[in-house]
Protein backbone atom coordinates (compact mmCIF):
# COMPACT_ATOMS: atom_id res chain seq x y z
CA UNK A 1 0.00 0.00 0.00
CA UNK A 2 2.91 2.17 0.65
CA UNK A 3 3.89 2.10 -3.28
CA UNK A 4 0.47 3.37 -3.89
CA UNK A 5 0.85 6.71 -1.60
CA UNK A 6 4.68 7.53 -2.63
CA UNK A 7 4.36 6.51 -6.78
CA UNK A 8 3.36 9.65 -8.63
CA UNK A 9 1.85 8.51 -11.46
CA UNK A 10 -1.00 6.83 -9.29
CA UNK A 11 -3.85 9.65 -8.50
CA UNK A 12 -6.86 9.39 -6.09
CA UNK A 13 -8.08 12.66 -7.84
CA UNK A 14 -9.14 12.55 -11.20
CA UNK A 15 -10.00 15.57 -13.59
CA UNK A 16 -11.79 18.32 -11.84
CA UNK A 17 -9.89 17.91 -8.69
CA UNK A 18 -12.53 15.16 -7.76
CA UNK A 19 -11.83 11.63 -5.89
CA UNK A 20 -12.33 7.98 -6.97
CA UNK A 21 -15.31 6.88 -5.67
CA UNK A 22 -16.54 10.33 -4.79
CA UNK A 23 -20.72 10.46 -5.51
CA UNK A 24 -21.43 13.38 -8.13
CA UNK A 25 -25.11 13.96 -9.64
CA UNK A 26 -25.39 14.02 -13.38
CA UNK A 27 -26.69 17.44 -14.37
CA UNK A 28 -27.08 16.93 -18.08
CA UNK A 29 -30.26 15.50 -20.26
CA UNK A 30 -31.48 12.16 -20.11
CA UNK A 31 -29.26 9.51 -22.03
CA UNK A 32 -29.70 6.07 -23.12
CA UNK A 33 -27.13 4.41 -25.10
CA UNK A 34 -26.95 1.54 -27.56
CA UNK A 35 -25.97 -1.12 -25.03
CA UNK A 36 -29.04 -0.26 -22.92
CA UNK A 37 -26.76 1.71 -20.44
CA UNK A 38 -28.88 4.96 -19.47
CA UNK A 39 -28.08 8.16 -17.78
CA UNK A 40 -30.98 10.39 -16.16
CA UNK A 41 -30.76 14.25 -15.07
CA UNK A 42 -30.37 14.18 -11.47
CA UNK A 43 -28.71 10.47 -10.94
CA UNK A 44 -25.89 9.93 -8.76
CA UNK A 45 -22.79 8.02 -9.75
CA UNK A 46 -19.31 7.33 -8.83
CA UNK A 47 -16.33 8.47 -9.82
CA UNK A 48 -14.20 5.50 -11.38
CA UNK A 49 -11.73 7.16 -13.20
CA UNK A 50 -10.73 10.06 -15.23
CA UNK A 51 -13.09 10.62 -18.73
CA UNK A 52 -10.48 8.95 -21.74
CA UNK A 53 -12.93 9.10 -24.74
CA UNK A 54 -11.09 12.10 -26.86
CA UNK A 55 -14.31 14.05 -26.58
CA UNK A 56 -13.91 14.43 -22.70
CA UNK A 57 -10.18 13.79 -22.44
CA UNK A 58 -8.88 16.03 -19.69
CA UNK A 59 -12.28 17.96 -19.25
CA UNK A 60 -14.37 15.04 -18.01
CA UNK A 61 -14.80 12.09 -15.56
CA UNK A 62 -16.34 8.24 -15.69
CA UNK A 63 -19.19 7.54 -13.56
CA UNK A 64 -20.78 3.95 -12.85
CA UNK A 65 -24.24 4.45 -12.40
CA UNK A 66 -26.63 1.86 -10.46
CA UNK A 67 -28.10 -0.67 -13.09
CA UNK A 68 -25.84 0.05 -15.70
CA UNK A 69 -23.27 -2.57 -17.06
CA UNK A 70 -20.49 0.03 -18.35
CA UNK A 71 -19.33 3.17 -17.33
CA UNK A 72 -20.91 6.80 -18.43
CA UNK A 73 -17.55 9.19 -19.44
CA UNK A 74 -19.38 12.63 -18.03
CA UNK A 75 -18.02 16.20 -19.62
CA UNK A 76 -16.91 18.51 -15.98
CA UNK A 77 -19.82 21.11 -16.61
CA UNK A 78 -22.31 18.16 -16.46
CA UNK A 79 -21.47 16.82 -12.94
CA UNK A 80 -22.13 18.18 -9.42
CA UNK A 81 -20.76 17.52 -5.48
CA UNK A 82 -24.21 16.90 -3.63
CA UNK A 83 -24.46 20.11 -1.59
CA UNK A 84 -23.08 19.93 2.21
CA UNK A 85 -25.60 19.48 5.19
C-alpha cells in the first residue's frame, strides 16, 4: 500500500480535482445508449476514473451508475458535489 501513496503517477483525484469513488449527480439530459446503459438528469454516480474518450479527455470524468453494465464518461460542466448538510 505504501507504493500506492509515494508513486506519482498513481492519483486518487481525477480531472476536476474530484476523488475515486466520490458520488457526483449528473446534471445533463437524459441519455440512453446503444448497449441499454442509461443516464438520467439528477442520478448519482461514482467516480471511477478520469473521462479517456477524446471528446472528454482532460475535461471530463467516468461515472458507474446503479443498473448500468459500463461506465458513463461525463463532460466537468455536467457533474455536481451533492451540496453539504
Amino acid at each position: 500500500m505504501d507504493e500506492i501513496f509515494s508513486n506519482p503517477s498513481c492519483s486518487w483525484v481525477v480531472s476536476g480535482g474530484y476523488m475515486l469513488g466520490e458520488k457526483l449527480f449528473f446534471t445533463g439530459p437524459n441519455e440512453t445508449f446503444a448497449n441499454g446503459d442509461k443516464v438520467v438528469h439528477g442520478q448519482q454516480g461514482e467516480v471511477v476514473g478520469p473521462a479517456t474518450l477524446e471528446s472528454v479527455k482532460g475535461k471530463g470524468v467516468a461515472l458507474r451508475f446503479p443498473g448500468n453494465e459500463g461506465v458513463v464518461e461525463c463532460h466537468l460542466t455536467n457533474v455536481l458535489r451533492p451540496r453539504s448538510a
